[in-house]
C-alpha atoms as a PDB file:
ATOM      1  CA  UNK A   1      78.432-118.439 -15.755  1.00  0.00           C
ATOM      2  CA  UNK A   2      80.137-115.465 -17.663  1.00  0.00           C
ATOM      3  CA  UNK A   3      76.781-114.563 -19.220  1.00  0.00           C
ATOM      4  CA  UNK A   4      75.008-114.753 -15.728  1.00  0.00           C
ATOM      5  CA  UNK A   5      77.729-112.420 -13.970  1.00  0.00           C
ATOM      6  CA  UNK A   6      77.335-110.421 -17.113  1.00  0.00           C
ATOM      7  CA  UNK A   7      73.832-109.939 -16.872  1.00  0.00           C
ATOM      8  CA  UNK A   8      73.599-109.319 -13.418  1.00  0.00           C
ATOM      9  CA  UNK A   9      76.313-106.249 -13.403  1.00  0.00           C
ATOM     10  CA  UNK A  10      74.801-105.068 -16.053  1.00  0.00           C
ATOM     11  CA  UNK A  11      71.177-105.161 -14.407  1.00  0.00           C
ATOM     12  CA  UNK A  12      72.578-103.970 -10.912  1.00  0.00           C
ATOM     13  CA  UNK A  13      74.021-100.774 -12.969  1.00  0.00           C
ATOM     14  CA  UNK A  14      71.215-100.446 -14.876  1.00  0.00           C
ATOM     15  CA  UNK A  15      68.592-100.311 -11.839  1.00  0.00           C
ATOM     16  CA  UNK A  16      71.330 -97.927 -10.005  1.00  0.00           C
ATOM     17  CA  UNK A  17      70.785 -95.685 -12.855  1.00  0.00           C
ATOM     18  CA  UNK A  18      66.981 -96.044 -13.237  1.00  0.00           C
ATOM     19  CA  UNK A  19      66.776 -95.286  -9.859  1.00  0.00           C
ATOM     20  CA  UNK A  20      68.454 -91.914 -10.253  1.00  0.00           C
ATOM     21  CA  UNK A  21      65.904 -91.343 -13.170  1.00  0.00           C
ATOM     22  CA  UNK A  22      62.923 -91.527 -11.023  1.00  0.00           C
ATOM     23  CA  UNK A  23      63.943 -89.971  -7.917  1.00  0.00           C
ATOM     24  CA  UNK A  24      66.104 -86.832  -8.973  1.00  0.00           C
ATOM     25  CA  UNK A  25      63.365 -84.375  -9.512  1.00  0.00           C
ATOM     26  CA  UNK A  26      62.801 -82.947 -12.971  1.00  0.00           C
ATOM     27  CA  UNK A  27      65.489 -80.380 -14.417  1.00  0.00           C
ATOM     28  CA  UNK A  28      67.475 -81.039 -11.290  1.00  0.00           C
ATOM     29  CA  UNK A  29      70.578 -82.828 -12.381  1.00  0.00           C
ATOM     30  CA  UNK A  30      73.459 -80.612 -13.639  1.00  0.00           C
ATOM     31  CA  UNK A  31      72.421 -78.324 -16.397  1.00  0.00           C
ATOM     32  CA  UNK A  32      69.479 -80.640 -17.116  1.00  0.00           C
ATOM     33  CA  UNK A  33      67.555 -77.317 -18.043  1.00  0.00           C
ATOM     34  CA  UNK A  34      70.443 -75.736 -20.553  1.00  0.00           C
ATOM     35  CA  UNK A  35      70.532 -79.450 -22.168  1.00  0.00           C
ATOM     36  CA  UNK A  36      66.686 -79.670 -22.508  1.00  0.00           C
ATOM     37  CA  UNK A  37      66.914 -76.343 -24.416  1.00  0.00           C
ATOM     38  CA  UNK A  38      70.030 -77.600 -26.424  1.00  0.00           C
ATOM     39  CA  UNK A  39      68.337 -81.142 -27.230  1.00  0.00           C
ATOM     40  CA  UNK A  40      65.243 -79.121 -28.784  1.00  0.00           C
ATOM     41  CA  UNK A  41      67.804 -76.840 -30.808  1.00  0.00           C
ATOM     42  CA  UNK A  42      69.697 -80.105 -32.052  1.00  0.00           C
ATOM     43  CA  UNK A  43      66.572 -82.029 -33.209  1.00  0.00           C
ATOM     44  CA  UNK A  44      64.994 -78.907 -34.522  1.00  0.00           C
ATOM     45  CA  UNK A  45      61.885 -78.481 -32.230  1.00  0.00           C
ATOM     46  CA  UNK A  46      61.070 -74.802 -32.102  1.00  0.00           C
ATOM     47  CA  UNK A  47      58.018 -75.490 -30.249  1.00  0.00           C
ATOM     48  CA  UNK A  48      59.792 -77.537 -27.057  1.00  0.00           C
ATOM     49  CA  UNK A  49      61.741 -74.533 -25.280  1.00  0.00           C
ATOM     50  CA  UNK A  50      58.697 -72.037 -24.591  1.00  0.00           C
ATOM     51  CA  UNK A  51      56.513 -76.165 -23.546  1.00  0.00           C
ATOM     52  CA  UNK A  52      59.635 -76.368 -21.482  1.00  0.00           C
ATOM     53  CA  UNK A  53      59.856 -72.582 -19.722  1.00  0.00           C
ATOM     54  CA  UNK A  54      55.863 -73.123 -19.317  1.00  0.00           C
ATOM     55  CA  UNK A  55      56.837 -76.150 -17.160  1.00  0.00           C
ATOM     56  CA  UNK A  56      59.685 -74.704 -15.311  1.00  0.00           C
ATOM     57  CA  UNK A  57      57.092 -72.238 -13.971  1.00  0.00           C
ATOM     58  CA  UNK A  58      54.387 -74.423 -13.111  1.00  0.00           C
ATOM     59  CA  UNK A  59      57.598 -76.723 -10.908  1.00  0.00           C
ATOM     60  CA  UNK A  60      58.859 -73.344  -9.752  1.00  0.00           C
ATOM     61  CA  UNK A  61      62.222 -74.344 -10.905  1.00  0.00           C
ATOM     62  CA  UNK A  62      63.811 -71.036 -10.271  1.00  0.00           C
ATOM     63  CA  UNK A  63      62.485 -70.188  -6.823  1.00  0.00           C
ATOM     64  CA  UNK A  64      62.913 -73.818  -5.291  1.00  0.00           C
ATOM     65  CA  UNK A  65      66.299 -74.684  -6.758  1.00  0.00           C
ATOM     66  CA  UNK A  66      67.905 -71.202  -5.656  1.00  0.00           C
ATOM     67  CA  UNK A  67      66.328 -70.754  -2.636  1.00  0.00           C
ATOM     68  CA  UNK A  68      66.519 -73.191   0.753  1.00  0.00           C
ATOM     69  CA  UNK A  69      63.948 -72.510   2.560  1.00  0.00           C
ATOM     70  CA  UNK A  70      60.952 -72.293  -0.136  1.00  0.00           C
ATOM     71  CA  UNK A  71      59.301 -75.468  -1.459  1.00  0.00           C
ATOM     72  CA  UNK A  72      56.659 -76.096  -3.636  1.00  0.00           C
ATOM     73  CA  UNK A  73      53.147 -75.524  -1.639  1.00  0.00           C
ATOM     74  CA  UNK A  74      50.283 -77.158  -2.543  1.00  0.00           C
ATOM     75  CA  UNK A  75      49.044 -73.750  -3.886  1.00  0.00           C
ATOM     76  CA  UNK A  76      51.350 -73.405  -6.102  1.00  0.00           C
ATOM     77  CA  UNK A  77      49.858 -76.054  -8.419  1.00  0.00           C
ATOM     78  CA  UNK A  78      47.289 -73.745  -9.445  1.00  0.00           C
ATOM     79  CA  UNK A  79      49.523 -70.235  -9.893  1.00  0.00           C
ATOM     80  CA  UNK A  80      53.042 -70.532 -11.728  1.00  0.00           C
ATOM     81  CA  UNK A  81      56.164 -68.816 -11.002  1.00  0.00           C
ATOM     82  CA  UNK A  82      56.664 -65.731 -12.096  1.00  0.00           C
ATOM     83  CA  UNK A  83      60.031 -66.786 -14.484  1.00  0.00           C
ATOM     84  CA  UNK A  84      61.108 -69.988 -15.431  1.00  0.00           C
ATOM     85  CA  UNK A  85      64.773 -69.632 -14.600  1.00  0.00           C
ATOM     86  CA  UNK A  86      67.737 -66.753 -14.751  1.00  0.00           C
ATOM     87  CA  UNK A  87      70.311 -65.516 -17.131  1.00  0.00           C
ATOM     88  CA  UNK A  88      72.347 -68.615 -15.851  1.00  0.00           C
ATOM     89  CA  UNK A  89      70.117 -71.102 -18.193  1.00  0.00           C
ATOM     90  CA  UNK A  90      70.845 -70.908 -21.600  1.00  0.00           C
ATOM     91  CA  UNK A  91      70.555 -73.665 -24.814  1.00  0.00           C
ATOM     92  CA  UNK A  92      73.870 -75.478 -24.493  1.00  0.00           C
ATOM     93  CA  UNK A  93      75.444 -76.052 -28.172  1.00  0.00           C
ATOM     94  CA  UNK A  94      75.107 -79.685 -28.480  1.00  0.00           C
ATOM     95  CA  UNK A  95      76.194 -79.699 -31.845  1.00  0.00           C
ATOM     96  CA  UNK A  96      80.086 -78.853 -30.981  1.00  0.00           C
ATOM     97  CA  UNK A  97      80.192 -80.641 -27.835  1.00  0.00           C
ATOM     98  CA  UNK A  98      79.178 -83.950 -29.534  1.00  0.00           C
ATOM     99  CA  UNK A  99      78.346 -84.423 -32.806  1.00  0.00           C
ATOM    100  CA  UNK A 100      77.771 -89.005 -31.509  1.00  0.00           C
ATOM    101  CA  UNK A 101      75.686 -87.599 -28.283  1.00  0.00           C
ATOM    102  CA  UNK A 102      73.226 -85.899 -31.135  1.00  0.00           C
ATOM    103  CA  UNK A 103      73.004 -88.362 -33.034  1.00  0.00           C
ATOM    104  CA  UNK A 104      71.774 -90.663 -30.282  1.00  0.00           C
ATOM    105  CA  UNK A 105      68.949 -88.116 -29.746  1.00  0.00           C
ATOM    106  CA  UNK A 106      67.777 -87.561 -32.765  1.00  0.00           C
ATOM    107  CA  UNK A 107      67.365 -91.483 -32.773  1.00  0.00           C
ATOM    108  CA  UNK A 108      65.053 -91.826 -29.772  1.00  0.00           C
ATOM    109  CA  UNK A 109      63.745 -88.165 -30.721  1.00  0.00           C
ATOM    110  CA  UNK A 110      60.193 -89.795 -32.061  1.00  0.00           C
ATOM    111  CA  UNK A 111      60.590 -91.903 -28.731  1.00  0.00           C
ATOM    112  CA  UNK A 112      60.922 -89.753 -26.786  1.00  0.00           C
ATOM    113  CA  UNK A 113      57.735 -87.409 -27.091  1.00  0.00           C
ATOM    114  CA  UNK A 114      56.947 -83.925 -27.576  1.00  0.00           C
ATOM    115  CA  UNK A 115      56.833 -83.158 -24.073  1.00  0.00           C
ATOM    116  CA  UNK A 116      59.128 -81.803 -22.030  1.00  0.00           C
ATOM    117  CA  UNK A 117      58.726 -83.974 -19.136  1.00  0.00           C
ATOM    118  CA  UNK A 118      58.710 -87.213 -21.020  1.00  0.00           C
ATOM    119  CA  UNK A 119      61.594 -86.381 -23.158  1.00  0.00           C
ATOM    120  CA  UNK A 120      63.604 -85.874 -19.706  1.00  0.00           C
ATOM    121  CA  UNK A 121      62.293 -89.176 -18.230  1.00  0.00           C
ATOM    122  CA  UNK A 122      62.331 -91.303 -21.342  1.00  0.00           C
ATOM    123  CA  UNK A 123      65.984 -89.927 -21.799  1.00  0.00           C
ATOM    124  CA  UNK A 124      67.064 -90.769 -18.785  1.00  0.00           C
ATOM    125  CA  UNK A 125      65.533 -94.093 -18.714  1.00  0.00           C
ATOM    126  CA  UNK A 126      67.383 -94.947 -21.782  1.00  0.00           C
ATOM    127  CA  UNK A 127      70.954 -93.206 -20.780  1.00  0.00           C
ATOM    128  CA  UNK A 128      70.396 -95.846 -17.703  1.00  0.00           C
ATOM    129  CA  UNK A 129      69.749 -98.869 -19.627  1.00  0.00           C
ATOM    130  CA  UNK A 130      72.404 -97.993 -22.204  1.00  0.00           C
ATOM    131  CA  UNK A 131      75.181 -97.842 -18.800  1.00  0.00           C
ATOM    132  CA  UNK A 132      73.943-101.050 -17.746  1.00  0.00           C
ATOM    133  CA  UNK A 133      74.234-102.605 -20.921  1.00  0.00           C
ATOM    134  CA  UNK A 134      77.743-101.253 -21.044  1.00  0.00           C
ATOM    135  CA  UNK A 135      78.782-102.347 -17.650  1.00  0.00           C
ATOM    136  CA  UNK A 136      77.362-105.546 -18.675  1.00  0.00           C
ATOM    137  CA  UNK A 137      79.932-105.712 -21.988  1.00  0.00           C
ATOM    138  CA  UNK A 138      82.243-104.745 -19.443  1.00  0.00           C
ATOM    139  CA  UNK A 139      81.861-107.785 -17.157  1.00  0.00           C
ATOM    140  CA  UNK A 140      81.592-109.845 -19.720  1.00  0.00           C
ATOM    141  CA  UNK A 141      85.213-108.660 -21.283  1.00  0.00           C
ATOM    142  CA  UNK A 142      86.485-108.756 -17.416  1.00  0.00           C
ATOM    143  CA  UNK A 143      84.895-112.248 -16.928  1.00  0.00           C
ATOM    144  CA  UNK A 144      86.975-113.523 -20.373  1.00  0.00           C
ATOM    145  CA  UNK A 145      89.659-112.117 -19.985  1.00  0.00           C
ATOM    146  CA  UNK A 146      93.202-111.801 -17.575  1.00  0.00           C
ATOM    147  CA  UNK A 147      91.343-109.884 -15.021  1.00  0.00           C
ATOM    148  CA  UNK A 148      88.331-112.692 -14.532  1.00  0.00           C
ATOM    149  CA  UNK A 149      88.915-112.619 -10.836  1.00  0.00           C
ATOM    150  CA  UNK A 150      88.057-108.934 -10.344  1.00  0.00           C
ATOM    151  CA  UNK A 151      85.292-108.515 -12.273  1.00  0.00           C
ATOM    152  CA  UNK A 152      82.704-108.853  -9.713  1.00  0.00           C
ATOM    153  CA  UNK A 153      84.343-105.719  -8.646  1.00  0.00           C
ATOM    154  CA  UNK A 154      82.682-103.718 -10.660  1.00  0.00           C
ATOM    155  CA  UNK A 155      79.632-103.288  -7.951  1.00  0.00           C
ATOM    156  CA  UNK A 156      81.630-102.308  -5.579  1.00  0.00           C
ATOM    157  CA  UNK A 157      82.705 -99.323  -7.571  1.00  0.00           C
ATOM    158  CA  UNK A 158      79.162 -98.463  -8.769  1.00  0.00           C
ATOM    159  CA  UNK A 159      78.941 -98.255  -4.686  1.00  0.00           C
ATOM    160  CA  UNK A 160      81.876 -96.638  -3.768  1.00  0.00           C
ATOM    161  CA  UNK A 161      81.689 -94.080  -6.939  1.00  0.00           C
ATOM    162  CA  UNK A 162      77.647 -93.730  -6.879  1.00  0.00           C
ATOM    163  CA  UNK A 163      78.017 -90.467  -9.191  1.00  0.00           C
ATOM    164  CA  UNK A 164      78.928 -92.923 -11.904  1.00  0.00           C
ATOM    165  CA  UNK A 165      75.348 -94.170 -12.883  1.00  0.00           C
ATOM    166  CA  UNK A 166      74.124 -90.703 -11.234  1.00  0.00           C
ATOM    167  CA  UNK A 167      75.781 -88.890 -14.179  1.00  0.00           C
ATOM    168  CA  UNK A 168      74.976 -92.019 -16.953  1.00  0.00           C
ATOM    169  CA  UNK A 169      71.679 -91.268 -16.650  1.00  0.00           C
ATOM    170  CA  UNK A 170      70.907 -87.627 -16.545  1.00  0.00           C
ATOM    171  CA  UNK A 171      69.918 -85.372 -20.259  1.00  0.00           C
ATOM    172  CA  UNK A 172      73.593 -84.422 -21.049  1.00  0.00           C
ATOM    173  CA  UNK A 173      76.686 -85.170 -23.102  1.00  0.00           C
ATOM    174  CA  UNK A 174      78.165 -86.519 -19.879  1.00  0.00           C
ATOM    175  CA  UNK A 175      75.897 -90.059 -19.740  1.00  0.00           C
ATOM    176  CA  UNK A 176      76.808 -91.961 -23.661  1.00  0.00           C
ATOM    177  CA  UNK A 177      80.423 -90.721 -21.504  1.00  0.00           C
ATOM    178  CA  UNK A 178      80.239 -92.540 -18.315  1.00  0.00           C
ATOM    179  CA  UNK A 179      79.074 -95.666 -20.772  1.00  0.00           C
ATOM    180  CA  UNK A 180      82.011 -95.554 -22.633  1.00  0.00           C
ATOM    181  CA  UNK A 181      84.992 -94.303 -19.778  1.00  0.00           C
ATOM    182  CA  UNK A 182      83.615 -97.816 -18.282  1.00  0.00           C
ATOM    183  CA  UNK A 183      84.210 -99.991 -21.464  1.00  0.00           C
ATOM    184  CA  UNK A 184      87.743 -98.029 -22.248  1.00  0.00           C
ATOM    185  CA  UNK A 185      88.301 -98.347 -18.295  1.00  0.00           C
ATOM    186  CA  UNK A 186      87.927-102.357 -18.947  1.00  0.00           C
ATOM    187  CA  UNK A 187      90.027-101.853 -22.354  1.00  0.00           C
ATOM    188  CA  UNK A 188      92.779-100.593 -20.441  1.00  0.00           C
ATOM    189  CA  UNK A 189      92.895-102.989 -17.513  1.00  0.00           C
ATOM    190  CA  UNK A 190      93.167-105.553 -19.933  1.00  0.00           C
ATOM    191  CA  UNK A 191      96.044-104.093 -22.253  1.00  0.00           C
ATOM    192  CA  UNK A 192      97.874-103.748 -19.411  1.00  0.00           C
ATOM    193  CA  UNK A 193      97.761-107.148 -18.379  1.00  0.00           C
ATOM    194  CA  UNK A 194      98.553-108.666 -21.495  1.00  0.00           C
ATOM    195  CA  UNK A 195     101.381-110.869 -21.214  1.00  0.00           C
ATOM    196  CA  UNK A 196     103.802-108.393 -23.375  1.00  0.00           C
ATOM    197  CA  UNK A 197     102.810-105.662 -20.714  1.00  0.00           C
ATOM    198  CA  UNK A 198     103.489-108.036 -17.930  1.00  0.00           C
END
């Protein structure tokens, strides 16, 4: 029964996540562009940032995102935008913001493709199934442990804090993050109810 509320958390987080993956449009999520860039400088692909400005154009990136009432016209398939974003994107250092999160990358890096567009899926994809396999080791723990009663609750906050798996899955430092506040989240609850904290 543990293994089956396990599984199912972790599944229910997982498909939150996925769902986020496929239905945010490309570049969209925070900074998604300035962590594209910085992904490309961490894995040492010279080639993906001018693949990836070439593709911000043909989305029109800059003129949709900034500006309400535009959207991308069926003409617009055919003729790119003039720039592929302003001063405001720029490679984020990926390096010193976390050396673990580069790691990862350069570990799915001949997974992920040389495209821009699948490296941004396939990322996300695998930021959500990494969360759900988290909140599953999470359950699990819950399920074991003191707090066995509660551990169910875990959907509920996936529901009442959606940005959770929102930020788990997107191309940033942020998602191996949200995996791991969960687990130490879980680690915490559980110290605390240990009977020489009672």
């Amino acid at each position: 029964r543990t293994g089956l509320l396990a599984g199912g958390l972790g599944a229910s987080a997982a498909a939150l996540a996925i769902a986020y993956a496929v239905l945010v449009p490309p570049l969209q999520a925070p900074d998604e562009p300035n962590h594209l860039l910085g992904y490309a400088n961490a894995i040492g692909d010279s080639s993906l940032p001018a693949r990836t400005e070439a593709w911000a154009r043909a989305l029109h990136f800059e003129r949709v995102t900034f500006f309400r009432d535009q959207t991308f016209r069926p003409s617009d398939r055919s003729q790119p935008h003039a720039a592929p974003w302003g001063a405001h994107v720029t490679p984020v250092d990926e390096t010193s913001r976390g050396a673990l999160n580069v790691r990862y990358w350069r570990a799915l890096a001949p997974w992920l493709g040389a495209e821009p567009w699948t490296t941004l899926v396939r990322l996300r994809v695998a930021n959500a199934i990494v969360f759900g396999a988290a909140v599953a080791l999470a359950g699990w723990l819950l399920a074991r442990g003191r707090e066995q009663r509660s551990a169910h609750l875990i959907v509920l906050g996936l529901l009442v804090v959606p940005t959770l798996p929102f930020f788990a899955m997107h191309m940033s430092n942020y998602a191996p993050l949200a995996s791991a506040y969960v687990l130490l989240a879980v680690a915490r609850s559980e110290w605390r109810s240990s009977p020489s904290k009672a």
